[in-house]
Structure formats: structure tokens, C-alpha cells
N, C-alpha and C. Protein backbone atom coordinates (compact mmCIF):
# COMPACT_ATOMS: atom_id res chain seq x y z
N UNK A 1 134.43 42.06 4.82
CA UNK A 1 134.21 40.68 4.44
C UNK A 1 132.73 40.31 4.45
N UNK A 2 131.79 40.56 5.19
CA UNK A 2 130.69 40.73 5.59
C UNK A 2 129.49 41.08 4.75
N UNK A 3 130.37 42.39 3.94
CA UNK A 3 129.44 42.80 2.97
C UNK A 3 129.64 42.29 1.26
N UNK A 4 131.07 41.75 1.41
CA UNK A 4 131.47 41.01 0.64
C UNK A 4 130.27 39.71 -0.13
N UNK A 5 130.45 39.02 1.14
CA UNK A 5 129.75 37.66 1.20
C UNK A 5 128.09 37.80 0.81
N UNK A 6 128.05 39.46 1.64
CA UNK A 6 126.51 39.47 1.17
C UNK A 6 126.03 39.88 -0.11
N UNK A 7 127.24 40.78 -1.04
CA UNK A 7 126.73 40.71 -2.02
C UNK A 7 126.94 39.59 -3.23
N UNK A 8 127.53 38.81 -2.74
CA UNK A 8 128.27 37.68 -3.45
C UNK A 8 126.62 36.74 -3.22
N UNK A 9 126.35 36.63 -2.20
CA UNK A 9 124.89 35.80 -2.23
C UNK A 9 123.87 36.27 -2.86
N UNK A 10 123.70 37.92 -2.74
CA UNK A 10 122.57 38.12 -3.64
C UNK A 10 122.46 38.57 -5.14
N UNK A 11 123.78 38.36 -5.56
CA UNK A 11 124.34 38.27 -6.96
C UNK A 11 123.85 36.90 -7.47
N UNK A 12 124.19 35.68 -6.45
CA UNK A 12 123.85 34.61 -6.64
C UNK A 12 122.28 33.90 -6.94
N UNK A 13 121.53 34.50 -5.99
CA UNK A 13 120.25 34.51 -6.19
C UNK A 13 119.38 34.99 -7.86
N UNK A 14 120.67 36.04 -8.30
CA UNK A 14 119.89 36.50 -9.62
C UNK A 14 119.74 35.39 -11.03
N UNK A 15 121.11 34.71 -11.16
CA UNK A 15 121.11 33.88 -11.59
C UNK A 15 121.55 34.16 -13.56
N UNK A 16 121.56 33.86 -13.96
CA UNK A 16 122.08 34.30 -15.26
C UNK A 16 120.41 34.72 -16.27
N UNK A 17 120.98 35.67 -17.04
CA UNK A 17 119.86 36.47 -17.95
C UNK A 17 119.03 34.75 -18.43
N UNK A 18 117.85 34.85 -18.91
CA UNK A 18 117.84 33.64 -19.80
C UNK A 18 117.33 34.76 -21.21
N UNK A 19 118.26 34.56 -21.43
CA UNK A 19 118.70 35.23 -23.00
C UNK A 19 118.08 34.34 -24.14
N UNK A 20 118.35 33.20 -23.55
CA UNK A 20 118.20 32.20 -24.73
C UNK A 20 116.47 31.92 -24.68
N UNK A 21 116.29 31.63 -23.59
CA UNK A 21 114.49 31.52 -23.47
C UNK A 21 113.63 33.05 -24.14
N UNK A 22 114.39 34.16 -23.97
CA UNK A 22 113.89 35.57 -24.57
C UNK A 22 113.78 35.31 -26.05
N UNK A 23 114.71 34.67 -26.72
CA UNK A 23 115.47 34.58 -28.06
C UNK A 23 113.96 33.80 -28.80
N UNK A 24 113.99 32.29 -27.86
CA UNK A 24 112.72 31.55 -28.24
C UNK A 24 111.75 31.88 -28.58
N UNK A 25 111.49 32.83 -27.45
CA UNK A 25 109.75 33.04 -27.15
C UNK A 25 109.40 34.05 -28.33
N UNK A 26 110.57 35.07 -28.24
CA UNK A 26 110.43 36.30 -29.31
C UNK A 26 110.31 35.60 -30.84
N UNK A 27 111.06 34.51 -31.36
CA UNK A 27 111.11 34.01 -32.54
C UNK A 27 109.46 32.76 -32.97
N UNK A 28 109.29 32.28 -31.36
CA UNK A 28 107.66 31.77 -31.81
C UNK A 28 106.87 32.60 -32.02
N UNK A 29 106.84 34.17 -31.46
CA UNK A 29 105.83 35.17 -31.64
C UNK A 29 105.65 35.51 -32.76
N UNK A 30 106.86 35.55 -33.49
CA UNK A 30 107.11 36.70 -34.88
C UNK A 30 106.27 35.12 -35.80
N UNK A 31 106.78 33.73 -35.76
CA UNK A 31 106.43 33.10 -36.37
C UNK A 31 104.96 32.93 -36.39
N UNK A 32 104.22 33.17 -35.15
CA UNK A 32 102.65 33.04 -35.01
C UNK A 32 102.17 34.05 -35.99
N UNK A 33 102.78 35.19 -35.61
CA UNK A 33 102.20 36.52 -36.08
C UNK A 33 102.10 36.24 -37.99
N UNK A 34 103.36 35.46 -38.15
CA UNK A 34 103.63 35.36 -39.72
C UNK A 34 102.65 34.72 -40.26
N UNK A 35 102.07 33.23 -39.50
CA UNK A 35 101.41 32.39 -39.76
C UNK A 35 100.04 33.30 -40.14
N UNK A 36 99.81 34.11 -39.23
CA UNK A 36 98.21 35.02 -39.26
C UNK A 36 97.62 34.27 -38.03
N UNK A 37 98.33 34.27 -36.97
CA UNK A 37 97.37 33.56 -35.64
C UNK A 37 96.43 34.72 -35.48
N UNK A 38 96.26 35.85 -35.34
CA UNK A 38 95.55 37.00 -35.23
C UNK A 38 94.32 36.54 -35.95
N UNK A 39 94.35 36.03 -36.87
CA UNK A 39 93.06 35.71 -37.52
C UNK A 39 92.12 33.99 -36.91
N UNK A 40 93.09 33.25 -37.30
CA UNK A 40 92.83 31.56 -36.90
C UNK A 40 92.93 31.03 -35.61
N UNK A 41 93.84 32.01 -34.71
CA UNK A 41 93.96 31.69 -32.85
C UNK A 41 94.42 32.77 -32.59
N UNK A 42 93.27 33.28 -32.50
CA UNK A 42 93.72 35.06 -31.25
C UNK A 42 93.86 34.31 -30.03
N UNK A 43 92.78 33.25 -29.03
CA UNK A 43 93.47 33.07 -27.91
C UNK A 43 94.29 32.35 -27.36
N UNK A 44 95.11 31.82 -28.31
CA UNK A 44 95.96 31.28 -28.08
C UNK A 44 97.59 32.37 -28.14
N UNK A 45 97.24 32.98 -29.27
CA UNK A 45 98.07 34.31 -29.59
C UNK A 45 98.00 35.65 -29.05
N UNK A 46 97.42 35.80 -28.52
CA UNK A 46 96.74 36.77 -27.05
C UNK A 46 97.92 36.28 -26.03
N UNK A 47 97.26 34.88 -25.68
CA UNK A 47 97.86 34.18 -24.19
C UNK A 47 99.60 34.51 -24.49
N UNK A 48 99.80 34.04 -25.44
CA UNK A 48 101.14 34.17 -25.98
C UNK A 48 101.87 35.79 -26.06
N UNK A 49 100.61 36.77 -26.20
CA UNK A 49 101.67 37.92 -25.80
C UNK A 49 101.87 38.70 -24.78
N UNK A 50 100.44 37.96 -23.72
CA UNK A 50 100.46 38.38 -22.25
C UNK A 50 101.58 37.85 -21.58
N UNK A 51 101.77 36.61 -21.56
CA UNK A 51 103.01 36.02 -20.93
C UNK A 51 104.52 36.80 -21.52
N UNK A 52 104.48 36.85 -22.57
CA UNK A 52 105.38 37.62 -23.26
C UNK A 52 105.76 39.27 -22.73
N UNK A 53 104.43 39.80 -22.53
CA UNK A 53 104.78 41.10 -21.95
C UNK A 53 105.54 41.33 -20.24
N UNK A 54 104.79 40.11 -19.79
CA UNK A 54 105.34 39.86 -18.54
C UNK A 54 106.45 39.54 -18.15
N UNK A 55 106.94 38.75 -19.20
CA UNK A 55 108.72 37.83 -19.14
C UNK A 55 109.22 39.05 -19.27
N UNK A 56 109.21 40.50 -20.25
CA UNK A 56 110.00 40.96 -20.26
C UNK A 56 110.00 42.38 -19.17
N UNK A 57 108.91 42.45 -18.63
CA UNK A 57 109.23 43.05 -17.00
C UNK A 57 109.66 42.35 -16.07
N UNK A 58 109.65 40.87 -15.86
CA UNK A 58 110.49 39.93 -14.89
C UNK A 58 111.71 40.29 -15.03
N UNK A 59 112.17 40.24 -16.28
CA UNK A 59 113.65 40.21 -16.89
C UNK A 59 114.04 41.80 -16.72
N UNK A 60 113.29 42.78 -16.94
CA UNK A 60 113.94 44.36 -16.83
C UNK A 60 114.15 44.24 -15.22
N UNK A 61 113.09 43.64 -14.59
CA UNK A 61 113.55 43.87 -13.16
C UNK A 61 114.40 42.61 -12.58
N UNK A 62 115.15 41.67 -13.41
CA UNK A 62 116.01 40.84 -13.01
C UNK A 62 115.67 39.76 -12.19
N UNK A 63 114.60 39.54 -12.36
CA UNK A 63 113.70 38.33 -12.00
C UNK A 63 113.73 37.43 -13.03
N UNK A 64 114.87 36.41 -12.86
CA UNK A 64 115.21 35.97 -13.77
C UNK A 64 114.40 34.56 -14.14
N UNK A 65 113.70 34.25 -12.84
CA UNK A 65 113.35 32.90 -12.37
C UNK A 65 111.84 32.72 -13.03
N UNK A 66 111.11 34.10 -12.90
CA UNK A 66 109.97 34.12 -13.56
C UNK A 66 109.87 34.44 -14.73
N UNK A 67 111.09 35.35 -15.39
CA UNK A 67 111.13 35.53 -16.93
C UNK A 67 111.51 34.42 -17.88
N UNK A 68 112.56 33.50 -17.49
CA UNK A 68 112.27 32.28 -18.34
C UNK A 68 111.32 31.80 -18.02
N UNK A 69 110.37 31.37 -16.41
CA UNK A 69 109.25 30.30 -16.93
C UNK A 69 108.30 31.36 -18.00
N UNK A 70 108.02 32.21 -17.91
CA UNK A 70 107.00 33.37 -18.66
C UNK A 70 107.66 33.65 -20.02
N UNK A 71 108.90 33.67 -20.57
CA UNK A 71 109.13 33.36 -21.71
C UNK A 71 108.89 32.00 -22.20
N UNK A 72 108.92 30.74 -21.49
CA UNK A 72 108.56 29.37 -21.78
C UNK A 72 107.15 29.34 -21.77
N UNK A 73 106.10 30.04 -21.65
CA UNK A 73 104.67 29.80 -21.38
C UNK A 73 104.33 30.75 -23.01
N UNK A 74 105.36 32.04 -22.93
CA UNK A 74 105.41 32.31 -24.07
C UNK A 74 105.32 31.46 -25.62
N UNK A 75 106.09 31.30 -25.45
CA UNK A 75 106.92 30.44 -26.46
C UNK A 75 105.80 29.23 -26.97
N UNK A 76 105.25 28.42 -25.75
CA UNK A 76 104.59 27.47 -25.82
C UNK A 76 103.29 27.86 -26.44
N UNK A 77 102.55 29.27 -25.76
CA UNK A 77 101.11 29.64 -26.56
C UNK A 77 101.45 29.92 -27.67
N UNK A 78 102.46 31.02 -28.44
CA UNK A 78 102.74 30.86 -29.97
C UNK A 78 103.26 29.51 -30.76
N UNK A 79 104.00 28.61 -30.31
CA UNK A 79 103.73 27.78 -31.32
C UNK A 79 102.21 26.90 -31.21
N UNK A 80 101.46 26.80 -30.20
CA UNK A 80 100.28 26.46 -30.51
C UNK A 80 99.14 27.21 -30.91
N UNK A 81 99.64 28.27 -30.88
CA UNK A 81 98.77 29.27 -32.15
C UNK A 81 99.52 29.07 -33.51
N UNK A 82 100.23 29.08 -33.57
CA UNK A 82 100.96 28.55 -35.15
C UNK A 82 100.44 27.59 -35.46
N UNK A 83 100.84 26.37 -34.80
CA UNK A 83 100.62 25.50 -35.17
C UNK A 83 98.80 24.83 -35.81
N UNK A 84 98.11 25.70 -34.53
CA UNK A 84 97.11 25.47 -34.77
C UNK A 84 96.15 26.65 -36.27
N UNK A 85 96.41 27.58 -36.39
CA UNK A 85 96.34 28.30 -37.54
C UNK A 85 97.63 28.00 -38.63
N UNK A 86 98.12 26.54 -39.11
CA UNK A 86 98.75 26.05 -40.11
C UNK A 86 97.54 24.76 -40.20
N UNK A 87 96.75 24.16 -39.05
CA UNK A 87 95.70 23.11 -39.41
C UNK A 87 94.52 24.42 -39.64
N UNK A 88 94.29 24.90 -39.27
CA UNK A 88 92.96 25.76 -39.51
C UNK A 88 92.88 26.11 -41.27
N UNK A 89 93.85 26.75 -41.77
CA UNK A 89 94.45 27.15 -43.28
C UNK A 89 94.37 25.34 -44.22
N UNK A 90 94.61 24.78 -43.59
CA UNK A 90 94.70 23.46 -44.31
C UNK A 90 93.39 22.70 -44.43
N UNK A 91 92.57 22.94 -43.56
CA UNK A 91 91.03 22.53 -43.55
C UNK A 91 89.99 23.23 -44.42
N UNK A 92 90.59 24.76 -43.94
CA UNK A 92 89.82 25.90 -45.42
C UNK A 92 90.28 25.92 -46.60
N UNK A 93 91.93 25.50 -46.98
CA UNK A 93 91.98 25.72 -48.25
C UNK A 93 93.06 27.18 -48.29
N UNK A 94 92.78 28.12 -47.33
CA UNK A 94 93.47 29.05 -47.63
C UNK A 94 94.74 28.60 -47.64
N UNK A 95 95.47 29.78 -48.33
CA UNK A 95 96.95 30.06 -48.34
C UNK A 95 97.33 31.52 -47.69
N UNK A 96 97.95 31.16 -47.82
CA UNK A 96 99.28 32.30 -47.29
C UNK A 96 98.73 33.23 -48.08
């Protein structure tokens, strides 16, 4: 019973995948990358794939608590590299 309970608590502690925050962060990246942040916000698109590399060693090692906030920090530097290389393109004139 004992060992029961104890693995029942530290099952509990893990907490569910955040799948869905992985899903995010991965789909603002691909969108930065599309935009051309590499060119108009490397550091913003940098920041965005350091956090990114990190969420997904939180998450291989089931650290679930730091891989969504680190997929959310993700997520957040690529769309402000997007976003901000969609005003950068609009001030120069370039296109796609």
C-alpha cells in the first residue's frame, strides 16, 4: 500500500505532457522562420529557438512544469520575431 501511494504521488507531481504548448511554440517557429526572421530579427528568433531547445529537454526528461513555461517563452519570442520582421518588410518595401 505504501509503495502504492508513493507512486501514485510521484506520478502526480509529473503532471500531464503539455502537448498543446509543444504544438504552439513549434507552429510560431516554423511561422517566424517562413516570415525570414533570420534575416529582419535574429534576436528575437535566436531567443525563440534557445527556449525552444530547452522545452524540449524539460519535456524528454518529463519536466513538465518547465517545458510548457519554455515552450510559452518559445512561442512568445517567435511571434515577436514574426511579427516584427512583417513591420520591418513593410517599411522596406520588400516582399516575400
Amino acid at each position: 500500500m505504501i509503495i502504492g501511494l508513493f507512486n501514485l504521488t510521484l506520478g502526480a507531481c509529473v503532471g500531464p505532457a503539455p502537448l498543446e504548448d509543444y504544438t504552439l511554440a513549434y507552429t510560431s517557429l516554423e511561422a517566424a522562420r517562413a516570415a525570414r526572421a533570420s534575416k529582419f530579427a535574429p534576436g528575437y528568433l535566436n531567443q525563440a529557438e534557445d527556449y525552444y531547445r530547452q522545452a524540449l529537454v524539460d519535456f524528454e526528461d518529463r519536466r513538465y512544469k518547465e517545458a510548457r513555461d519554455n515552450f510559452t517563452r518559445a512561442r512568445k519570442f517567435a511571434e515577436k520575431a514574426e511579427n516584427y520582421t512583417v513591420l520591418k518588410k513593410a517599411e522596406t518595401g520588400e516582399s516575400e
